[in-house]
N, C-alpha and C. Protein backbone atom coordinates (compact mmCIF):
# COMPACT_ATOMS: atom_id res chain seq x y z
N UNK A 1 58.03 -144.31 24.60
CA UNK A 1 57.60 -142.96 24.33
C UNK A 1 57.54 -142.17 25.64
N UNK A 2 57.15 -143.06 26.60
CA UNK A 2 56.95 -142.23 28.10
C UNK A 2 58.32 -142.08 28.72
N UNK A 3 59.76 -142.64 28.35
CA UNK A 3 60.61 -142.34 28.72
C UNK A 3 61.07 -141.18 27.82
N UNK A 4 60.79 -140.94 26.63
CA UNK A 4 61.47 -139.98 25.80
C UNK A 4 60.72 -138.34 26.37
N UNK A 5 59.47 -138.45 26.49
CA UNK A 5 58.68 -137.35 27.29
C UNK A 5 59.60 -137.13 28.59
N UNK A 6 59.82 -137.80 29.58
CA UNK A 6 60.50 -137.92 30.43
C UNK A 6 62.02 -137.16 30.93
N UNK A 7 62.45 -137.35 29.82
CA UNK A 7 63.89 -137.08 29.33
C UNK A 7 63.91 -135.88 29.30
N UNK A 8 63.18 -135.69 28.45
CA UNK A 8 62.49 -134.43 27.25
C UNK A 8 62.28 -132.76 28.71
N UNK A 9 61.71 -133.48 29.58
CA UNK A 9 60.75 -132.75 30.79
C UNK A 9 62.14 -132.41 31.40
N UNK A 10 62.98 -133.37 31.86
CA UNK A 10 63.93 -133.28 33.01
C UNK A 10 65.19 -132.35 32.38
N UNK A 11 65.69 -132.01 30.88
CA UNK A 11 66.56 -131.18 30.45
C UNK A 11 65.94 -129.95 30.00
N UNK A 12 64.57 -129.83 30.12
CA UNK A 12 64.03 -129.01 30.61
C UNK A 12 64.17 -128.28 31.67
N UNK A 13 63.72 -128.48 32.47
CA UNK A 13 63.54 -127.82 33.71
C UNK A 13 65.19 -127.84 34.33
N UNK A 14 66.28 -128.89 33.44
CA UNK A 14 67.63 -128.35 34.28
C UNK A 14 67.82 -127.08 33.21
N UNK A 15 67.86 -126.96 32.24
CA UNK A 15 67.97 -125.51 31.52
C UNK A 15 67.34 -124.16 32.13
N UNK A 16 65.83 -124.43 32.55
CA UNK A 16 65.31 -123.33 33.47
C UNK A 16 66.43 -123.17 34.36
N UNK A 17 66.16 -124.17 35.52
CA UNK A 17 67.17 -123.82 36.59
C UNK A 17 68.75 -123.36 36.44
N UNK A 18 69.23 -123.26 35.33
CA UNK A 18 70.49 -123.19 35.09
C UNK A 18 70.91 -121.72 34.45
N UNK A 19 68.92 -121.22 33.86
CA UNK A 19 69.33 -120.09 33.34
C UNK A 19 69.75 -120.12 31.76
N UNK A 20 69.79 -121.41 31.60
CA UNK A 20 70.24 -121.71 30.19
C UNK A 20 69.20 -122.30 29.31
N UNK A 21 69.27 -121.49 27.56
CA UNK A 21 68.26 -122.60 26.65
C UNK A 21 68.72 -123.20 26.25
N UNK A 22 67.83 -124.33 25.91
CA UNK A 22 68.14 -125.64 24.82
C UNK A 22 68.00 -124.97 23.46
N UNK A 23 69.25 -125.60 22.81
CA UNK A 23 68.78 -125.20 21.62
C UNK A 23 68.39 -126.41 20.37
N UNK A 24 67.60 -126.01 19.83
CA UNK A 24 67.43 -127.17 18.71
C UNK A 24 66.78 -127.32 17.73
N UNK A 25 67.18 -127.77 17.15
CA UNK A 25 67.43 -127.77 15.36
C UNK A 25 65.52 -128.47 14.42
N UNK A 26 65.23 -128.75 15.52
CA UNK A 26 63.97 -128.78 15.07
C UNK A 26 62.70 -128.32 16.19
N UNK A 27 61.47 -128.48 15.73
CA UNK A 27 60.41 -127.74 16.60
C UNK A 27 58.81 -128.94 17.09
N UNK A 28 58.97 -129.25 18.09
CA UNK A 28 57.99 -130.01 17.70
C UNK A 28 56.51 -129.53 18.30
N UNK A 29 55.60 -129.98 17.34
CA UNK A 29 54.27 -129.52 17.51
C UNK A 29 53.34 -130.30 18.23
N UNK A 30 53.93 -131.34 18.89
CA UNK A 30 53.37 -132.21 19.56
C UNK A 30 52.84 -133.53 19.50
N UNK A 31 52.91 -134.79 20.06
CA UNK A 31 52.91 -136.17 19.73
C UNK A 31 51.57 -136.38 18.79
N UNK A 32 50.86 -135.53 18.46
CA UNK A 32 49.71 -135.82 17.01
C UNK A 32 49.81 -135.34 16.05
N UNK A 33 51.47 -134.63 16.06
CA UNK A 33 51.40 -133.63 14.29
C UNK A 33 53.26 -134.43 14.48
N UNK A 34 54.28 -133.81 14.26
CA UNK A 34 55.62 -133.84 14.04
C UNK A 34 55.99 -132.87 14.63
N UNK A 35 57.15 -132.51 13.79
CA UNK A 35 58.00 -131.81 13.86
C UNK A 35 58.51 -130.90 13.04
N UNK A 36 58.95 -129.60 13.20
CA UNK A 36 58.79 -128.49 12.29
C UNK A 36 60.43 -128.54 12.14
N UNK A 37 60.93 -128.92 10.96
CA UNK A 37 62.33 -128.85 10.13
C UNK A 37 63.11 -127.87 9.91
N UNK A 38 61.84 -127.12 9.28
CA UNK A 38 62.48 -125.95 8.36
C UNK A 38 61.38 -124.94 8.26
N UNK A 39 61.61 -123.39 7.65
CA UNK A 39 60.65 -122.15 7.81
C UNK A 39 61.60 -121.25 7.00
N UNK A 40 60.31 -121.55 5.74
CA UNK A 40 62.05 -119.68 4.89
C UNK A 40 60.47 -119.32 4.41
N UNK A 41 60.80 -117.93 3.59
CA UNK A 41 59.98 -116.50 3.62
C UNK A 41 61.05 -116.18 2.29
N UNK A 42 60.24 -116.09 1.59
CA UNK A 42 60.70 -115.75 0.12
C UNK A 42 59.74 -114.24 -0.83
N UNK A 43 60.52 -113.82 -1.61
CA UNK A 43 59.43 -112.85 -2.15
C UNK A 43 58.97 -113.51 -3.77
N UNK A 44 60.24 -114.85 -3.99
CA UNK A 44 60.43 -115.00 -5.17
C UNK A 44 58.59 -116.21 -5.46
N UNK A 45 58.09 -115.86 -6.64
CA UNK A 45 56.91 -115.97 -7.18
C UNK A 45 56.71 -118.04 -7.11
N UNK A 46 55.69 -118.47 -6.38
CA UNK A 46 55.46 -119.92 -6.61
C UNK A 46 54.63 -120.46 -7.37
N UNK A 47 55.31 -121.59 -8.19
CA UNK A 47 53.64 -122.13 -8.76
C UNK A 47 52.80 -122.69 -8.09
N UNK A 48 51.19 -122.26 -7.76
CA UNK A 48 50.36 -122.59 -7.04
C UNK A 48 49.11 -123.29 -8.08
N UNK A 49 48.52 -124.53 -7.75
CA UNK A 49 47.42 -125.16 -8.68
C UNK A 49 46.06 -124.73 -8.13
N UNK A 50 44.74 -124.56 -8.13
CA UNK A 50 44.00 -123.65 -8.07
C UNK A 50 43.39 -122.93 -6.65
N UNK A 51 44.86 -121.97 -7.43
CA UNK A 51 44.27 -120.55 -6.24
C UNK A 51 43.57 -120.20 -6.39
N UNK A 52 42.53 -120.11 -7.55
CA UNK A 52 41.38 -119.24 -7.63
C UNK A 52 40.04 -119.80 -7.12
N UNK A 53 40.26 -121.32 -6.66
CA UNK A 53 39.47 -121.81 -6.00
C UNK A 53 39.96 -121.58 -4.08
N UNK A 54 40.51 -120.99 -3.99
CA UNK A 54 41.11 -121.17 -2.83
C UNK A 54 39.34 -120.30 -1.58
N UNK A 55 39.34 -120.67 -0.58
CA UNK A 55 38.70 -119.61 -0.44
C UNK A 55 39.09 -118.61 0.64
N UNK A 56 40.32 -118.63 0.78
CA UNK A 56 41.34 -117.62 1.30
C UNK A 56 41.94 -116.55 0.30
N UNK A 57 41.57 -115.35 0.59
CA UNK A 57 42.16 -113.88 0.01
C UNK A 57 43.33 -113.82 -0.11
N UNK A 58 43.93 -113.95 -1.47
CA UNK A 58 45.60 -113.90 -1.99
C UNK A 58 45.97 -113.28 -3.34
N UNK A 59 44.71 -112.32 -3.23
CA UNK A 59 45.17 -111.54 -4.28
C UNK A 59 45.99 -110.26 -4.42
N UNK A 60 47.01 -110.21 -3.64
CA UNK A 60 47.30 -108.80 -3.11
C UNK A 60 48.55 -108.59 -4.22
N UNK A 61 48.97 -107.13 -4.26
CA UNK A 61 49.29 -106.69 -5.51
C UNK A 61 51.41 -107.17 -5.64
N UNK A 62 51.47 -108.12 -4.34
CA UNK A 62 53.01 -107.68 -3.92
C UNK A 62 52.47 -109.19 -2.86
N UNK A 63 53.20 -110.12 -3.05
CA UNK A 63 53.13 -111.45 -2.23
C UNK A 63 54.23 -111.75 -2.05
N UNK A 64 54.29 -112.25 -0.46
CA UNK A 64 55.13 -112.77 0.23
C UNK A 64 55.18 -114.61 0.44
N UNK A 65 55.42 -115.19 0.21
CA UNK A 65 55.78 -116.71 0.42
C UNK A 65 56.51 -116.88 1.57
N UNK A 66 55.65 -118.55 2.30
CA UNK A 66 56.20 -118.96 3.68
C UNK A 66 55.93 -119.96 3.68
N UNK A 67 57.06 -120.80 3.46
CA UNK A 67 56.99 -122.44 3.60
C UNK A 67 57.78 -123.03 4.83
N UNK A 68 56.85 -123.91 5.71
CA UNK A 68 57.30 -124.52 6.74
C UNK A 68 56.73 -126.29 6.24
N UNK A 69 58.08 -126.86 6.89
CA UNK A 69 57.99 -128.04 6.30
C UNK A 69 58.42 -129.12 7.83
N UNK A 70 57.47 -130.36 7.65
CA UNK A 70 57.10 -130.93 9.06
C UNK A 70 57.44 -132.52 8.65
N UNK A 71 58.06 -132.67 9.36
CA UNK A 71 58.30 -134.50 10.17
C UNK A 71 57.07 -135.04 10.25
N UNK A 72 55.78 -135.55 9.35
CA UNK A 72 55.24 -135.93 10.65
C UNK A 72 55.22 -137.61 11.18
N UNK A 73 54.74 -137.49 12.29
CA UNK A 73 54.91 -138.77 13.16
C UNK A 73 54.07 -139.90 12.36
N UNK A 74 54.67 -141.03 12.47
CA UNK A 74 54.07 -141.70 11.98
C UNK A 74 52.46 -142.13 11.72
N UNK A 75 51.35 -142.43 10.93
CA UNK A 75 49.98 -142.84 11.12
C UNK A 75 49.45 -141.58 10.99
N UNK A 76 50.22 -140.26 11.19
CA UNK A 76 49.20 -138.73 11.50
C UNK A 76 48.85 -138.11 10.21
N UNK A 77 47.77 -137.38 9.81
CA UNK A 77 47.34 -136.96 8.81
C UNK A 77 47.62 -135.23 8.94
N UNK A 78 47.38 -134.49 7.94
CA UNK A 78 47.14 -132.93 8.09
C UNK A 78 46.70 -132.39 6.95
N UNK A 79 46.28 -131.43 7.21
CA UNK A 79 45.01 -130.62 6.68
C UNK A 79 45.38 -129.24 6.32
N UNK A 80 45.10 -128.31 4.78
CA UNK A 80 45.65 -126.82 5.16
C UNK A 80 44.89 -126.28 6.37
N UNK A 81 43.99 -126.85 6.19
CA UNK A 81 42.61 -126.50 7.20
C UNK A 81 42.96 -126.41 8.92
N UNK A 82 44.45 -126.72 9.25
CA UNK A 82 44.68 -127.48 10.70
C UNK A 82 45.20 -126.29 10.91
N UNK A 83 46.07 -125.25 10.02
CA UNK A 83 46.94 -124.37 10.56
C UNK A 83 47.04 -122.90 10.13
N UNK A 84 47.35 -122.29 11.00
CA UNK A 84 47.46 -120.22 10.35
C UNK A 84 48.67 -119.94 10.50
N UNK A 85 49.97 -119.31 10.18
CA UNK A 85 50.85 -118.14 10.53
C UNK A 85 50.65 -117.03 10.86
N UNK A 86 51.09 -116.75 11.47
CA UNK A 86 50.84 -114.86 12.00
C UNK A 86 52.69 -114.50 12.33
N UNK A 87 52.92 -112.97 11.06
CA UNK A 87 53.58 -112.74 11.25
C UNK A 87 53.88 -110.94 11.83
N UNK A 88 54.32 -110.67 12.41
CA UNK A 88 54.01 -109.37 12.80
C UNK A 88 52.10 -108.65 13.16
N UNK A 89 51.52 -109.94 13.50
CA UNK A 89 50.28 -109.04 13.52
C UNK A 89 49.41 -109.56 12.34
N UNK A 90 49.99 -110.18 11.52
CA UNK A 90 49.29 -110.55 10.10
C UNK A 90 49.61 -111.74 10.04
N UNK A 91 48.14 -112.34 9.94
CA UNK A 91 47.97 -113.68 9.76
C UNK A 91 47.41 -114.36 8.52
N UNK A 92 47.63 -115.58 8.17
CA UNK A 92 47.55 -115.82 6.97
C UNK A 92 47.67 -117.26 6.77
N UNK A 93 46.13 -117.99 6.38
CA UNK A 93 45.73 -118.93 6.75
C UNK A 93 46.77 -120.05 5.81
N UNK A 94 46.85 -121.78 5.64
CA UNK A 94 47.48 -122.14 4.92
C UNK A 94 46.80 -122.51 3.65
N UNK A 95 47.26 -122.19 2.59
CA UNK A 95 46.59 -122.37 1.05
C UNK A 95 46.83 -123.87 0.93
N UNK A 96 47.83 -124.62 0.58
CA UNK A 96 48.24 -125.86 0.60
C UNK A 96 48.89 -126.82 1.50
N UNK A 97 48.90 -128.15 1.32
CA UNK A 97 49.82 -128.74 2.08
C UNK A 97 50.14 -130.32 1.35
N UNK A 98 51.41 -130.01 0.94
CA UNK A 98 52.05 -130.85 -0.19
C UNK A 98 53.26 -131.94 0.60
N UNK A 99 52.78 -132.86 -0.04
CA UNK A 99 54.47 -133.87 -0.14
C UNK A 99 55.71 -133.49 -0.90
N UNK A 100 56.83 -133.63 0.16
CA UNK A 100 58.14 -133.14 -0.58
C UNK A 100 57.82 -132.27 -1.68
N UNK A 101 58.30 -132.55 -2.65
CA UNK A 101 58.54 -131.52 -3.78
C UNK A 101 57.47 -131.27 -4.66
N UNK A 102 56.63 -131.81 -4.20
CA UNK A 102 55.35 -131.41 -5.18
C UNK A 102 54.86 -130.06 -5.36
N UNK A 103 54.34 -129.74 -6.80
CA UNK A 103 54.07 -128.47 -7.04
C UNK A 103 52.55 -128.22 -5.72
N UNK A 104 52.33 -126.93 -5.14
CA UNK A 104 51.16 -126.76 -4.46
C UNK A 104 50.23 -126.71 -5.08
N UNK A 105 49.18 -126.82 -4.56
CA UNK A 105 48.11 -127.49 -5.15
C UNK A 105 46.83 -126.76 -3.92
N UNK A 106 46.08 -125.83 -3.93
CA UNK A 106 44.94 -125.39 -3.28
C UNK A 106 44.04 -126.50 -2.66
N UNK A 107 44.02 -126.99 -1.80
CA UNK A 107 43.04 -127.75 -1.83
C UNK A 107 42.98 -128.58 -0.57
N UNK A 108 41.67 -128.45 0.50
CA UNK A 108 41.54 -128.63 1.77
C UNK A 108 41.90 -130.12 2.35
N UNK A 109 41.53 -131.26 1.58
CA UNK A 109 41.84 -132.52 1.80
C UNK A 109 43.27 -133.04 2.73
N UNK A 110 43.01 -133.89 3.56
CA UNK A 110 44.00 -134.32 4.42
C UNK A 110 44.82 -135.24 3.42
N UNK A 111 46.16 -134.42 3.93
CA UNK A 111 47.81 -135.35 3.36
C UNK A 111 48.30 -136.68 4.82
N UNK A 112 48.37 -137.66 3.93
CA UNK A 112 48.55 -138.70 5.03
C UNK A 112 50.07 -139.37 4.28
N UNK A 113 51.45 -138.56 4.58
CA UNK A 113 52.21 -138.78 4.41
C UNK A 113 53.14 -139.87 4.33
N UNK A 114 53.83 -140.69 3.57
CA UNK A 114 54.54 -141.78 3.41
C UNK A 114 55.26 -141.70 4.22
N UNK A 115 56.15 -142.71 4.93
CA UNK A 115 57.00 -142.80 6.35
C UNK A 115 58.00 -141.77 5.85
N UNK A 116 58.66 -141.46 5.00
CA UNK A 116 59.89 -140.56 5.25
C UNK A 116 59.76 -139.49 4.24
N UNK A 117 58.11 -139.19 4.11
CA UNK A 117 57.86 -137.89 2.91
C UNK A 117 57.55 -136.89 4.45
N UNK A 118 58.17 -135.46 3.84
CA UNK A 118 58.18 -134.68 4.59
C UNK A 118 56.98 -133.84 3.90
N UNK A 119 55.98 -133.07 4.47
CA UNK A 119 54.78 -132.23 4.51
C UNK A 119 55.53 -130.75 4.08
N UNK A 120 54.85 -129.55 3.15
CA UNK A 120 55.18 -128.41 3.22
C UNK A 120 54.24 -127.13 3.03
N UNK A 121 53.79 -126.68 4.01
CA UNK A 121 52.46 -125.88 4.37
C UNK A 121 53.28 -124.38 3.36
N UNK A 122 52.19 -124.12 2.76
CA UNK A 122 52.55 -122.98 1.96
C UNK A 122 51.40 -121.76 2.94
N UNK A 123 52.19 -120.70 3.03
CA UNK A 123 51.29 -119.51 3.88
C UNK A 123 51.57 -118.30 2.47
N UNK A 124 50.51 -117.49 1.92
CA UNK A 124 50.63 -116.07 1.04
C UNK A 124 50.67 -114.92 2.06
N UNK A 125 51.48 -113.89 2.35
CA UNK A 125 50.95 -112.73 2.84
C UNK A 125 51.20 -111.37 2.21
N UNK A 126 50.51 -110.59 2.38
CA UNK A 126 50.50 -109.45 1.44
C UNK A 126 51.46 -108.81 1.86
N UNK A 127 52.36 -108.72 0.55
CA UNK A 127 54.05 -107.61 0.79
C UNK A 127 54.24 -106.13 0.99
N UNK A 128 53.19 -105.90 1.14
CA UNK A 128 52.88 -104.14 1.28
C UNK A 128 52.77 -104.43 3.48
N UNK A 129 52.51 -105.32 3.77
CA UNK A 129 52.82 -105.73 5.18
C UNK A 129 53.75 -106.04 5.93
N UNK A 130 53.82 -107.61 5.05
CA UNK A 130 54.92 -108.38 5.43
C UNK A 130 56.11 -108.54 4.36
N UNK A 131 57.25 -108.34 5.04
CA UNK A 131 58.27 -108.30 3.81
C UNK A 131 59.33 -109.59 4.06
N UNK A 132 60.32 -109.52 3.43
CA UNK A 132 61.29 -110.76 3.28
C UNK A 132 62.69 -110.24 4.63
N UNK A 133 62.58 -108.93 5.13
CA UNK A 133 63.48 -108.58 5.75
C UNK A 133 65.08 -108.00 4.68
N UNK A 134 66.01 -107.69 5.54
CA UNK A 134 67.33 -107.70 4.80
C UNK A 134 67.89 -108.09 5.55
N UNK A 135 69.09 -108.59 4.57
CA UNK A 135 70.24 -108.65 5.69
C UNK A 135 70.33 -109.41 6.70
N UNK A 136 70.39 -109.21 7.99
CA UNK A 136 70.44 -110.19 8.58
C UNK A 136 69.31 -109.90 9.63
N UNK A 137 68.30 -108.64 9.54
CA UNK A 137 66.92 -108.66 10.33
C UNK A 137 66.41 -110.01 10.29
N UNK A 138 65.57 -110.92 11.45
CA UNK A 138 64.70 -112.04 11.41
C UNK A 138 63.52 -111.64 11.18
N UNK A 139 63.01 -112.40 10.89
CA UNK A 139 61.41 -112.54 10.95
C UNK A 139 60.81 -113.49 11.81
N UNK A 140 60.39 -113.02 12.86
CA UNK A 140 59.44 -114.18 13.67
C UNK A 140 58.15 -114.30 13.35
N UNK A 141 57.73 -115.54 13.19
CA UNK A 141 56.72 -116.09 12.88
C UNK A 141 55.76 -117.23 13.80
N UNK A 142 54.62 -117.35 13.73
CA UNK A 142 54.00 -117.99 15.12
C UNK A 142 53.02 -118.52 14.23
N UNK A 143 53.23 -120.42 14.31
CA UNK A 143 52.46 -121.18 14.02
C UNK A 143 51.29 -121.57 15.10
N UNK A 144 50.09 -121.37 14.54
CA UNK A 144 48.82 -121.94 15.50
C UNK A 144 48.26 -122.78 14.14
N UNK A 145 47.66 -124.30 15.37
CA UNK A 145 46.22 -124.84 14.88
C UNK A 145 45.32 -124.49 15.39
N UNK A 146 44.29 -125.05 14.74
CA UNK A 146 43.05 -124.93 14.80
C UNK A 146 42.12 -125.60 15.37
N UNK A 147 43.36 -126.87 15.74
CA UNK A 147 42.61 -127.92 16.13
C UNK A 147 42.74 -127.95 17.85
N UNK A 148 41.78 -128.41 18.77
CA UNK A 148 42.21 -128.45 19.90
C UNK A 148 43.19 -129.17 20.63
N UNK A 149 43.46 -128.43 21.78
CA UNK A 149 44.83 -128.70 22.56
C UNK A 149 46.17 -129.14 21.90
N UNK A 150 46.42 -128.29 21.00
CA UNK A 150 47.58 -128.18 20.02
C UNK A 150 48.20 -126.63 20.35
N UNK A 151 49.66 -127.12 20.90
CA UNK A 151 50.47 -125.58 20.71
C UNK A 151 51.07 -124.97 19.84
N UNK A 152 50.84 -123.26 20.02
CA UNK A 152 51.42 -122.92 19.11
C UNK A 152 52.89 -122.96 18.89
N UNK A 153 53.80 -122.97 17.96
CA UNK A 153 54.73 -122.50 17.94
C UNK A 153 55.50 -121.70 17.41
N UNK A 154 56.79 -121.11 17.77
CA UNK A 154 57.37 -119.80 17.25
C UNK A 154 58.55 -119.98 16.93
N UNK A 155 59.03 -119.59 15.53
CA UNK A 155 60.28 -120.02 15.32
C UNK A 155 60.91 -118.18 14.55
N UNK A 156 62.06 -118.27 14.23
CA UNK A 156 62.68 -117.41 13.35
C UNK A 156 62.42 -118.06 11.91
N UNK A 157 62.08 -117.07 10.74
CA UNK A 157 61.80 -117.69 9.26
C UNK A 157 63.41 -117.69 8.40
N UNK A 158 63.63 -118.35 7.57
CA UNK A 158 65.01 -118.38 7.14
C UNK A 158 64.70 -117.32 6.01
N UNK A 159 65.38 -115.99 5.38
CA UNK A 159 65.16 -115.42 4.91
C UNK A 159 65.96 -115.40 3.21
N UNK A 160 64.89 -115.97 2.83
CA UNK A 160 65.54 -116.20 1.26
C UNK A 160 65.94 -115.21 0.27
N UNK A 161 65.35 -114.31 0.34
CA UNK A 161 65.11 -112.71 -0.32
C UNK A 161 64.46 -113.04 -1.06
N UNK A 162 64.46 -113.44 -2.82
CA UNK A 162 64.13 -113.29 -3.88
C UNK A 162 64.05 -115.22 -4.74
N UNK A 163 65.15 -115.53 -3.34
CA UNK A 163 65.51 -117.33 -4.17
C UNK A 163 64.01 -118.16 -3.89
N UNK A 164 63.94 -119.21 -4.74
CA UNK A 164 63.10 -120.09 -4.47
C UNK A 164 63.41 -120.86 -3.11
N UNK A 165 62.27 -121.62 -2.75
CA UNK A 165 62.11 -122.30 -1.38
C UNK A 165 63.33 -123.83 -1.62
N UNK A 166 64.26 -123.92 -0.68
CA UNK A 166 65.16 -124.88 -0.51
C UNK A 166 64.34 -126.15 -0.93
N UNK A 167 64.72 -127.19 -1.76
CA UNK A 167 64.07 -128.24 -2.05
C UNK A 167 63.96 -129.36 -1.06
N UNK A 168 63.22 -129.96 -0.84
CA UNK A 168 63.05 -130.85 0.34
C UNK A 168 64.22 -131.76 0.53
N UNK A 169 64.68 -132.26 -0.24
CA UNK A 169 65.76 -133.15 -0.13
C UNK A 169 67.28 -132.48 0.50
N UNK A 170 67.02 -131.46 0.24
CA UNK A 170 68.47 -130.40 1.02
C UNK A 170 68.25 -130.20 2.05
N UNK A 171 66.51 -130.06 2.78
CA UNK A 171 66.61 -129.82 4.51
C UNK A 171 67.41 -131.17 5.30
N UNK A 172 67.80 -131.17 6.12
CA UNK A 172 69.03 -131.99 7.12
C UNK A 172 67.64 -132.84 8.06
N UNK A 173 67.86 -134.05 8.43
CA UNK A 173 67.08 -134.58 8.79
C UNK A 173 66.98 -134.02 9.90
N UNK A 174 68.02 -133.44 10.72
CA UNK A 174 67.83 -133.31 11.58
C UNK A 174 67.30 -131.55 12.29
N UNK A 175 66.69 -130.88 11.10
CA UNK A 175 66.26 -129.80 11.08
C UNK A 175 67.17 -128.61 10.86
N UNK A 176 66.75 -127.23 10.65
CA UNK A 176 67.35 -126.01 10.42
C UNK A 176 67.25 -124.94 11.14
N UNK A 177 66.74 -125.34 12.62
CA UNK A 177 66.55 -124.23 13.65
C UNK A 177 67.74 -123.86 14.38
């Protein structure tokens, strides 16, 4: 592991010096969570299991959907409770956090994922704010925890318009960034 950090550090800092980025196809959140796969932003409507217990505000008249879906490392647990999005200024805590394809489900309890089940944090934000974009505008989006000495990170959202969220089994193992 201390050689892969290693590695990790040194094509680093030759990219600084070179003036050049790395680019890559996934995001990682650091050796106690995974790795971030995938990120789409949909306007199209999800089934959610009890939102009305939620105790996050998602009643807004026009909802936006944001599913980011995570690697995580082996033995690690997560929580909706661990993480927020903020997109343009508007942030918006996580309602769920489901295995692969499971319908969402409200509810704070830690997911302690099977070795090759991928995690999928559902974020609501109000569409009179935040929209789905067109065309080929991005949407940047900025993942924070909650938990200490955890970074945030920032990716572009994949912009679905109106389609449902890509099913887990279609993201590429090796991510969609």
């Amino acid at each position: 592991m201390r050689s892969t950090f290693l590695i990790r550090l040194a094509c680093c800092a030759a990219a600084v010096l070179l003036g050049k980025e790395l680019s890559a196809k996934t995001l990682e959140l650091g050796f106690q969570t995974g790795e971030v796969l995938a990120a789409e932003i949909t306007g199209a409507a999800q089934e959610i299991i009890n939102l009305e217990g939620s105790p996050y505000k998602c009643s807004f008249d026009k909802k936006i959907y944001v599913q980011v879906v995570i690697k995580m490392f082996p033995g690690r647990s997560i929580s909706p409770l661990d993480y927020t999005l903020n997109i343009n200024g508007n942030t918006a805590n996580c309602l769920a956090a489901v295995c692969d394809d499971e319908v969402f489900v409200c509810n704070p309890s830690e997911r302690y994922p099977e070795k090759d089940s991928l995690v999928r944090l559902l974020f609501v934000f109000d569409g009179n704010r935040v929209t789905t974009g067109s065309g080929s505008q991005k949407t940047r989006a900025v993942l924070k925890s909650a938990l200490r000495n955890r970074r945030a990170v920032s990716f572009e959202l994949k912009n679905l318009g109106s389609r449902k969220f890509t099913p887990v089994k279609d993201i590429p193992a090796g991510g969609t960034f």
